[in-house]
C-alpha atoms as a PDB file:
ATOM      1  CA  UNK A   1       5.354  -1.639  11.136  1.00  0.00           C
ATOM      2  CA  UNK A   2       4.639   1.623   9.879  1.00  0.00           C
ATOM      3  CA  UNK A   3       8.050   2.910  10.079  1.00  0.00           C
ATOM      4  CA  UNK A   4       9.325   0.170   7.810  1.00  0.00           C
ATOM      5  CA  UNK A   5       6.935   1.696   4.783  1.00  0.00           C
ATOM      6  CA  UNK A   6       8.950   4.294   3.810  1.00  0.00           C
ATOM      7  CA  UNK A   7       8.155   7.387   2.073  1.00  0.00           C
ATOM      8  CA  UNK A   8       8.005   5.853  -1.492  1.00  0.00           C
ATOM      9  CA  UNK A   9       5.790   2.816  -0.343  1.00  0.00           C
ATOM     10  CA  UNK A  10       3.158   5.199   1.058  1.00  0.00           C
ATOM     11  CA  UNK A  11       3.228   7.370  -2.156  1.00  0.00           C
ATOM     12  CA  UNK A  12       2.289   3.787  -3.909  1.00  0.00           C
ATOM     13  CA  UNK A  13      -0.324   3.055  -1.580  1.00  0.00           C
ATOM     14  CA  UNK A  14      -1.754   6.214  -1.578  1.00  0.00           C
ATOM     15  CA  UNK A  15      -2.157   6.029  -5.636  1.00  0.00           C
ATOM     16  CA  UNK A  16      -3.379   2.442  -5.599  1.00  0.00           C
ATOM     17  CA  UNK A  17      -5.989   3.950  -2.846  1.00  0.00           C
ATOM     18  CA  UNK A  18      -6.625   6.633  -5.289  1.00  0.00           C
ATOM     19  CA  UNK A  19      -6.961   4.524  -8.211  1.00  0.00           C
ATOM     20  CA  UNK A  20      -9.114   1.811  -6.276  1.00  0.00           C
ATOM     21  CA  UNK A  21     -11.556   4.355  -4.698  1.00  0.00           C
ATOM     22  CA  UNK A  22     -11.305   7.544  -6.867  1.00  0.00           C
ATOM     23  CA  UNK A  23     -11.258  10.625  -5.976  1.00  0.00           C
ATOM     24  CA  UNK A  24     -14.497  11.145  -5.089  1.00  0.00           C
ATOM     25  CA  UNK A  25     -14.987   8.801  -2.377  1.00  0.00           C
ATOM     26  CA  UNK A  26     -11.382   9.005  -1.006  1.00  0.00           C
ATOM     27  CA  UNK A  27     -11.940  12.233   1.184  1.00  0.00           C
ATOM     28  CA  UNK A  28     -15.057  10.113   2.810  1.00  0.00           C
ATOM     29  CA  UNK A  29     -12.657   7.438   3.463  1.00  0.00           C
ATOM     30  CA  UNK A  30     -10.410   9.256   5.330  1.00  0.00           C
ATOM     31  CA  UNK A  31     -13.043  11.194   7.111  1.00  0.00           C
ATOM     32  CA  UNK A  32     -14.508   8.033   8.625  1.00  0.00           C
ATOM     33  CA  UNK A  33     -11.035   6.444   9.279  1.00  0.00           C
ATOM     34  CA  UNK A  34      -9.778   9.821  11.165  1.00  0.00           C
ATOM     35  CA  UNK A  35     -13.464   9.464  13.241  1.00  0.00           C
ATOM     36  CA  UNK A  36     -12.451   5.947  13.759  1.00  0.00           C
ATOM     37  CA  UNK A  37      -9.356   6.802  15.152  1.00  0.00           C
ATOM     38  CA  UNK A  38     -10.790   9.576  17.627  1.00  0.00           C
ATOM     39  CA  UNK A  39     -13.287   7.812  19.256  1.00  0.00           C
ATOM     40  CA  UNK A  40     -10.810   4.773  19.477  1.00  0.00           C
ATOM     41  CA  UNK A  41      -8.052   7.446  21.424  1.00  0.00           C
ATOM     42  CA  UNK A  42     -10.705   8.955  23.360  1.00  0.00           C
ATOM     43  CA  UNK A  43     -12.373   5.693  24.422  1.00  0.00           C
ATOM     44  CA  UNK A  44      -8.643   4.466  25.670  1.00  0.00           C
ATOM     45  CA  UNK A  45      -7.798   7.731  27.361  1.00  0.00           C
ATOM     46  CA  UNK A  46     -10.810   7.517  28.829  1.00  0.00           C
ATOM     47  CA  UNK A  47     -10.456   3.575  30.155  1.00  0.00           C
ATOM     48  CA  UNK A  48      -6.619   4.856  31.521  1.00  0.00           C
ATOM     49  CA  UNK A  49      -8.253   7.210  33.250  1.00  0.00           C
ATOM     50  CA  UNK A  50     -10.938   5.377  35.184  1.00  0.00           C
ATOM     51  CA  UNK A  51      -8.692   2.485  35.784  1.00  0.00           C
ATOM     52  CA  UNK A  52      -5.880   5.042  37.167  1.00  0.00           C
ATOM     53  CA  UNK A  53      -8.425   6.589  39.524  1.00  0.00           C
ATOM     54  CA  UNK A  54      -9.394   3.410  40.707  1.00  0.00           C
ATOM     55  CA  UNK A  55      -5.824   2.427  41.487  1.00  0.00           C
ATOM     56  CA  UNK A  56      -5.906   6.031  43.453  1.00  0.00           C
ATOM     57  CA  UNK A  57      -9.137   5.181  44.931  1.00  0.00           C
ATOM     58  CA  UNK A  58      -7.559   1.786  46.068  1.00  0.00           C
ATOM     59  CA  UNK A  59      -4.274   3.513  47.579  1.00  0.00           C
ATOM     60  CA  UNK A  60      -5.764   6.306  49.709  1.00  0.00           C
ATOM     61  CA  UNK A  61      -8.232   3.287  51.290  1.00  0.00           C
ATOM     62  CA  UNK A  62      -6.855   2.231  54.892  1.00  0.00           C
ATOM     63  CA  UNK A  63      -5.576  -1.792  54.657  1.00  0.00           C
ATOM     64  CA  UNK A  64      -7.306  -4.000  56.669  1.00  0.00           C
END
């Protein structure tokens, strides 16, 4: 979806933003969205990981 955009459709978007939200609260904007999209990363690397040592947990047990 994002790829589709295009370098002149962001530059609109990002002056719309601009416009909308002015200056001063656009930096706080981003901050929060870039926290947002952190936590969300960590929380899924973090879910991959317990779900792939489970499936190592699973493996390495003797079938009965």
């Amino acid at each position: 979806m994002m790829s589709n955009i295009g370098l002149p459709g962001l530059i609109i978007i990002l002056v719309l933003a601009l416009i909308i939200f002015g200056p001063k609260k656009l930096p706080e904007i981003g901050r929060a969205f870039g926290q947002t999209l952190r936590e969300f990363k960590n929380s899924t690397k973090d879910l991959s990981n317990e779900v792939m040592s489970d499936l190592d947990d699973s493996k390495k047990e003797p079938k009965k």
